[in-house]
C-alpha atoms as a PDB file:
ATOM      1  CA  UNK A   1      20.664 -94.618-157.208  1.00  0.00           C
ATOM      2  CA  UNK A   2      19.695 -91.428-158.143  1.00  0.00           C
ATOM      3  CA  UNK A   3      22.884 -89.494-157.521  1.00  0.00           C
ATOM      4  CA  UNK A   4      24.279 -92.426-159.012  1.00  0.00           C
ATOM      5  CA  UNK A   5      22.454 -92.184-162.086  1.00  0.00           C
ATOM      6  CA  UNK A   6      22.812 -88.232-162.334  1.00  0.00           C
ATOM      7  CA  UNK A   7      26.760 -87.956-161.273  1.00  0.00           C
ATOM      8  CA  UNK A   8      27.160 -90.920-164.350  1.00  0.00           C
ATOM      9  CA  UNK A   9      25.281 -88.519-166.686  1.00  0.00           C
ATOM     10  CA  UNK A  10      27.441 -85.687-165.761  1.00  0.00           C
ATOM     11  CA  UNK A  11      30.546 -87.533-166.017  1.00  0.00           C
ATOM     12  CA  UNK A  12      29.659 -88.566-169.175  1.00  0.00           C
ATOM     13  CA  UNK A  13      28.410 -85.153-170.294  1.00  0.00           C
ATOM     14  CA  UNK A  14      31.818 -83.552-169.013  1.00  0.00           C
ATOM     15  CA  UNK A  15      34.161 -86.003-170.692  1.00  0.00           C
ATOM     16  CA  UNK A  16      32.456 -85.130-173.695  1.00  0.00           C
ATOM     17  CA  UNK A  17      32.895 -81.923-174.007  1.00  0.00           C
ATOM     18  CA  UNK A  18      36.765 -81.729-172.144  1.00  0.00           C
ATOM     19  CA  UNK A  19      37.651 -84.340-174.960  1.00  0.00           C
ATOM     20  CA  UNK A  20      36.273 -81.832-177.706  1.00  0.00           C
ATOM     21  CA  UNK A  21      38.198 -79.117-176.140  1.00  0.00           C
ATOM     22  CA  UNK A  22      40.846 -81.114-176.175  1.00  0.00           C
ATOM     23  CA  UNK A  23      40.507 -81.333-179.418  1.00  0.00           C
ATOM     24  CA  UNK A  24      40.222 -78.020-180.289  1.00  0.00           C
ATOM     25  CA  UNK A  25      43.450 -77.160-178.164  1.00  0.00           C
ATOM     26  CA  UNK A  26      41.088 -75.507-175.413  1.00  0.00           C
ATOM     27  CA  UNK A  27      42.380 -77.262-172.486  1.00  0.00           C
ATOM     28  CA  UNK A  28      43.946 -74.428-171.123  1.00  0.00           C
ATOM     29  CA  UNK A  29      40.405 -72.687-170.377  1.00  0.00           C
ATOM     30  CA  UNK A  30      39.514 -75.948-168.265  1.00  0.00           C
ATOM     31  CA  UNK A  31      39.614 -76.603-164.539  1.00  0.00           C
ATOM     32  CA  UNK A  32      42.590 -77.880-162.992  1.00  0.00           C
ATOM     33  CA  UNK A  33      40.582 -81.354-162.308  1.00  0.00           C
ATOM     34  CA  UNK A  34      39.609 -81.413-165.708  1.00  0.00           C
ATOM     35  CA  UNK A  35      43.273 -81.146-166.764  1.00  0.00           C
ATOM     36  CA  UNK A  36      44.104 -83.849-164.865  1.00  0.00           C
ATOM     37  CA  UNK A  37      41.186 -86.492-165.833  1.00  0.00           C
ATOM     38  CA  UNK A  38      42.317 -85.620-169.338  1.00  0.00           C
ATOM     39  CA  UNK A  39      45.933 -86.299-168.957  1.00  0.00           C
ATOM     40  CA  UNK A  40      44.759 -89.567-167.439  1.00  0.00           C
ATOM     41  CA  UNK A  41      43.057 -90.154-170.204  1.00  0.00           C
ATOM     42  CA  UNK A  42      45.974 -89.462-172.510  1.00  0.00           C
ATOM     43  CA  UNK A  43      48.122 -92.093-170.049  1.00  0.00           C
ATOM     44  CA  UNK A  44      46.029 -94.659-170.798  1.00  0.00           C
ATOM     45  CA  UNK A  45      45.530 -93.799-174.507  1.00  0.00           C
ATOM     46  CA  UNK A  46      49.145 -95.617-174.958  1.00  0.00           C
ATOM     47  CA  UNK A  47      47.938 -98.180-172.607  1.00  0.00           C
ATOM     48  CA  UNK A  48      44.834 -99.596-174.405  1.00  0.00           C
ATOM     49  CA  UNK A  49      42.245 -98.764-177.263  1.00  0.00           C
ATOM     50  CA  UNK A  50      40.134 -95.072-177.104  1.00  0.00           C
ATOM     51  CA  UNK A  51      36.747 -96.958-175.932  1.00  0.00           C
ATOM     52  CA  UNK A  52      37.977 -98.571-173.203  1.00  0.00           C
ATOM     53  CA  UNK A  53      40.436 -95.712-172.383  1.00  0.00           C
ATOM     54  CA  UNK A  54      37.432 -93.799-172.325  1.00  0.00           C
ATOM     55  CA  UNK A  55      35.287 -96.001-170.077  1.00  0.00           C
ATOM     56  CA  UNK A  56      38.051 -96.045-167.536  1.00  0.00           C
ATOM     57  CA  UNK A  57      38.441 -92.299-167.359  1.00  0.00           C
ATOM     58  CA  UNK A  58      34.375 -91.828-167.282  1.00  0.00           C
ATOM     59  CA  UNK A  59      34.457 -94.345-164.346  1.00  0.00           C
ATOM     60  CA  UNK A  60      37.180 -91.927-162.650  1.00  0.00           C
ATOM     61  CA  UNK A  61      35.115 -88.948-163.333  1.00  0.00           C
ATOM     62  CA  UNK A  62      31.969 -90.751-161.987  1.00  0.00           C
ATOM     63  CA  UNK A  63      33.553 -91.665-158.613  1.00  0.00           C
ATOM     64  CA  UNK A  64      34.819 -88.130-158.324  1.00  0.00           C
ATOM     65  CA  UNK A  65      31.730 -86.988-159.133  1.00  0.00           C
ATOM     66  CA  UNK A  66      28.923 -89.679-156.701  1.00  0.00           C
ATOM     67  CA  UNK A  67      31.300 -88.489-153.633  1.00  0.00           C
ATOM     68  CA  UNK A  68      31.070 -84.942-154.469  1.00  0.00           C
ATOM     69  CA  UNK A  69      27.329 -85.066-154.832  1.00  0.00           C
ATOM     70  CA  UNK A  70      26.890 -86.753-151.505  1.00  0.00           C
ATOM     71  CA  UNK A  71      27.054 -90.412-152.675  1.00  0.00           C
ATOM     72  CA  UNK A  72      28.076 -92.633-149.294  1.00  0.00           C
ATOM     73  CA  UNK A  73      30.485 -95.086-149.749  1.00  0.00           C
ATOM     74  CA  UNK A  74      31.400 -97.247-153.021  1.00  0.00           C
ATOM     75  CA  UNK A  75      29.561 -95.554-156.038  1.00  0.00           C
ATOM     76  CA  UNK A  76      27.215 -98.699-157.678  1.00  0.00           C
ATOM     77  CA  UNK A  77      27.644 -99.680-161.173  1.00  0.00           C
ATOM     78  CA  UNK A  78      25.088 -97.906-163.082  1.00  0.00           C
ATOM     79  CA  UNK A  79      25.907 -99.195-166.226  1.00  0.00           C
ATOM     80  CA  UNK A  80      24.133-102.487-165.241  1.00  0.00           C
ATOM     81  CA  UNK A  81      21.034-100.462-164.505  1.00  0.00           C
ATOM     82  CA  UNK A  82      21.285 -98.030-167.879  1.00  0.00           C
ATOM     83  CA  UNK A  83      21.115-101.704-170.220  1.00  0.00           C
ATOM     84  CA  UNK A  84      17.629-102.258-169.247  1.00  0.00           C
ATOM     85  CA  UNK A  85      15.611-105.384-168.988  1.00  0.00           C
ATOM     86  CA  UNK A  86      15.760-106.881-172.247  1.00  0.00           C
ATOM     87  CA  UNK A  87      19.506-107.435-171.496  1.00  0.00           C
ATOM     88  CA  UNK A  88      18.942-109.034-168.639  1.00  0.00           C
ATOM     89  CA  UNK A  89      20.800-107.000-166.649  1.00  0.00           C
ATOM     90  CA  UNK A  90      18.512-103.933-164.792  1.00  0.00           C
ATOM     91  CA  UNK A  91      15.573-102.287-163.977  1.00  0.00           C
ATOM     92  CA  UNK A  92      16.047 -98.954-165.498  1.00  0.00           C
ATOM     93  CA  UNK A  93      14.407 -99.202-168.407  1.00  0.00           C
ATOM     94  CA  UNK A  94      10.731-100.729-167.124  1.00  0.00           C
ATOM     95  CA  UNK A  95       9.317 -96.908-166.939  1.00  0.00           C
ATOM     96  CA  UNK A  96      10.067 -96.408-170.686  1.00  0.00           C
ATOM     97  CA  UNK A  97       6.942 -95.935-173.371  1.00  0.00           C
ATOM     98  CA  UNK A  98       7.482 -96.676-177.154  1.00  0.00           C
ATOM     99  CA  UNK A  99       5.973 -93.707-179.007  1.00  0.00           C
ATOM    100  CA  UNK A 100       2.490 -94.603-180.880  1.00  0.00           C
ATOM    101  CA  UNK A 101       1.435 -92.542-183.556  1.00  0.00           C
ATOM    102  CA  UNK A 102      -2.343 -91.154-183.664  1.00  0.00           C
ATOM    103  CA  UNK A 103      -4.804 -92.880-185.046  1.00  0.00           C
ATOM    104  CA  UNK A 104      -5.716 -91.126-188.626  1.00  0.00           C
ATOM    105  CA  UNK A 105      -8.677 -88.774-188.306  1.00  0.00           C
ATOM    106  CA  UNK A 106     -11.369 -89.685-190.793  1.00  0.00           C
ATOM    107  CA  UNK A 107     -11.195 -87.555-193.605  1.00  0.00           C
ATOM    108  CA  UNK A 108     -14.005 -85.030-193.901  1.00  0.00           C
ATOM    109  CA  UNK A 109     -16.587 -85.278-196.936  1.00  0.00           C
ATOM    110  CA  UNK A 110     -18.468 -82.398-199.039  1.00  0.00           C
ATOM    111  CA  UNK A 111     -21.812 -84.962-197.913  1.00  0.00           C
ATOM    112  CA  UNK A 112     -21.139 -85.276-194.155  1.00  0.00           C
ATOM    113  CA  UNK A 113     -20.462 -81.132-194.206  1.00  0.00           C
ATOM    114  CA  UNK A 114     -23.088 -80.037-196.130  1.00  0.00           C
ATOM    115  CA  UNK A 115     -25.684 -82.863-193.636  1.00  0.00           C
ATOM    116  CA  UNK A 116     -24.594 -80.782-190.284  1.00  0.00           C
ATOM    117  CA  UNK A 117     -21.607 -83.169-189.307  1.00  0.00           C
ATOM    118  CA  UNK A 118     -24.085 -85.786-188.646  1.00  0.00           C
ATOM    119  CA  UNK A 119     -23.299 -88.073-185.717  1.00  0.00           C
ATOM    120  CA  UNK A 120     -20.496 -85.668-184.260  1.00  0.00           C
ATOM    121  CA  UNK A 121     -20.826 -82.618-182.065  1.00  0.00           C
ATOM    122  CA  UNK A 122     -22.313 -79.749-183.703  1.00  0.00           C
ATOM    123  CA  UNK A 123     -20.415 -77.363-185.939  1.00  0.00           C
ATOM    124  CA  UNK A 124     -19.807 -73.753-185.097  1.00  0.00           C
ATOM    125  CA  UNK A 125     -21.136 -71.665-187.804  1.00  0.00           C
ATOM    126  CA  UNK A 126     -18.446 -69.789-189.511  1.00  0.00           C
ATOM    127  CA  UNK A 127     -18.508 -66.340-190.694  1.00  0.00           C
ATOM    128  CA  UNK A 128     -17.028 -65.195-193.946  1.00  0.00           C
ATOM    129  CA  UNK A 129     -13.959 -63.136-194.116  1.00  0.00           C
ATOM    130  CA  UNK A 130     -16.092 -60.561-196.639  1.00  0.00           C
ATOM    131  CA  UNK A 131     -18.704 -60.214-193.191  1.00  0.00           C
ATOM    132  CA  UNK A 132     -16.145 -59.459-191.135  1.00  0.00           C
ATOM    133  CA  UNK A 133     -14.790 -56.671-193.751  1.00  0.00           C
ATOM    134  CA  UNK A 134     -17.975 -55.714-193.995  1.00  0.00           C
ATOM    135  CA  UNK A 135     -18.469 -54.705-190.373  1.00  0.00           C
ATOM    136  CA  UNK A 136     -15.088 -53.491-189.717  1.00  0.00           C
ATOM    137  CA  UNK A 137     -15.564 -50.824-192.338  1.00  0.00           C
ATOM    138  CA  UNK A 138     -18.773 -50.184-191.128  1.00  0.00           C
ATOM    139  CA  UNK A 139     -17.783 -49.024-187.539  1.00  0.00           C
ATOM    140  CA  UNK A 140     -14.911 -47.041-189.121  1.00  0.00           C
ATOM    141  CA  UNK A 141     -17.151 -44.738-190.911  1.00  0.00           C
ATOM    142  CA  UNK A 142     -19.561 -44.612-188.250  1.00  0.00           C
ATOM    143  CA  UNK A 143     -16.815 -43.874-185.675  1.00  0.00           C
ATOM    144  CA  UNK A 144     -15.221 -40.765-188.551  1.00  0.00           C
ATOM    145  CA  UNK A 145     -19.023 -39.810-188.511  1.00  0.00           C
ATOM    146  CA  UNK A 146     -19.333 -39.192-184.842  1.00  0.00           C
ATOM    147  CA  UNK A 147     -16.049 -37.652-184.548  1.00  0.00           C
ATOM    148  CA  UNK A 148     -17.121 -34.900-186.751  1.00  0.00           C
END
């Protein structure tokens, strides 16, 4: 299932962007085999309607694509797998997590700073920027001293 599942994505991917190029007139630059998917595609254009036109052609590119990857025999249908559960229709979807914002952090009071951060792990002491200045020019002039 998993070459399944990757030589669908490719397909998918590829079709994508040969139809752009198409669309740009950039079909010259493709592969031969891409050439010829997309004047499939263009066949069946006058056939039936662009969605399932490009189903159909997808499905070609899959199949080319599951036996070139090493896929034995007939390719399985990994649409049914791609709908998920809820459809009714596959288990691909089971490993998926909905996305759950943080909790809010409680917003930090003048009282609970000035008290030591009571109840919490103890706060680090900060220094001042001005200290820091302080000390910086400090060991300048004593390092312009020595040097002298």
């Amino acid at each position: 299932m998993l070459i399944a599942r990757r030589a669908d994505t490719r397909a998918r991917a590829d079709f994508a962007t040969w139809k752009m190029l198409a669309k740009l007139n950039g079909t010259s630059s493709l592969p031969a085999e891409a050439q010829n998917f997309l004047a499939g595609y263009k066949a069946l254009l006058e056939k039936m309607a662009e969605p399932e036109a490009s189903e159909v052609t997808i499905h070609l590119i899959y199949r080319s694509y599951y036996a070139e990857m090493g896929g034995a025999g007939t390719p399985p249908d990994v649409k049914a797998y791609m709908n998920g559960p809820g459809n009714g229709e596959g288990p691909a979807a089971d490993n998926v997590t909905a996305f759950k914002r943080p909790a809010p952090k409680p917003a930090r009071t003048a009282q609970r700073t000035a008290q030591g951060n009571a109840g919490g792990p103890p706060a680090r002491p900060r220094l001042p920027v001005a200290l820091i200045f302080i000390c910086l020019v400090i060991v300048y002039v004593g390092v312009r001293y020595f040097w002298r």
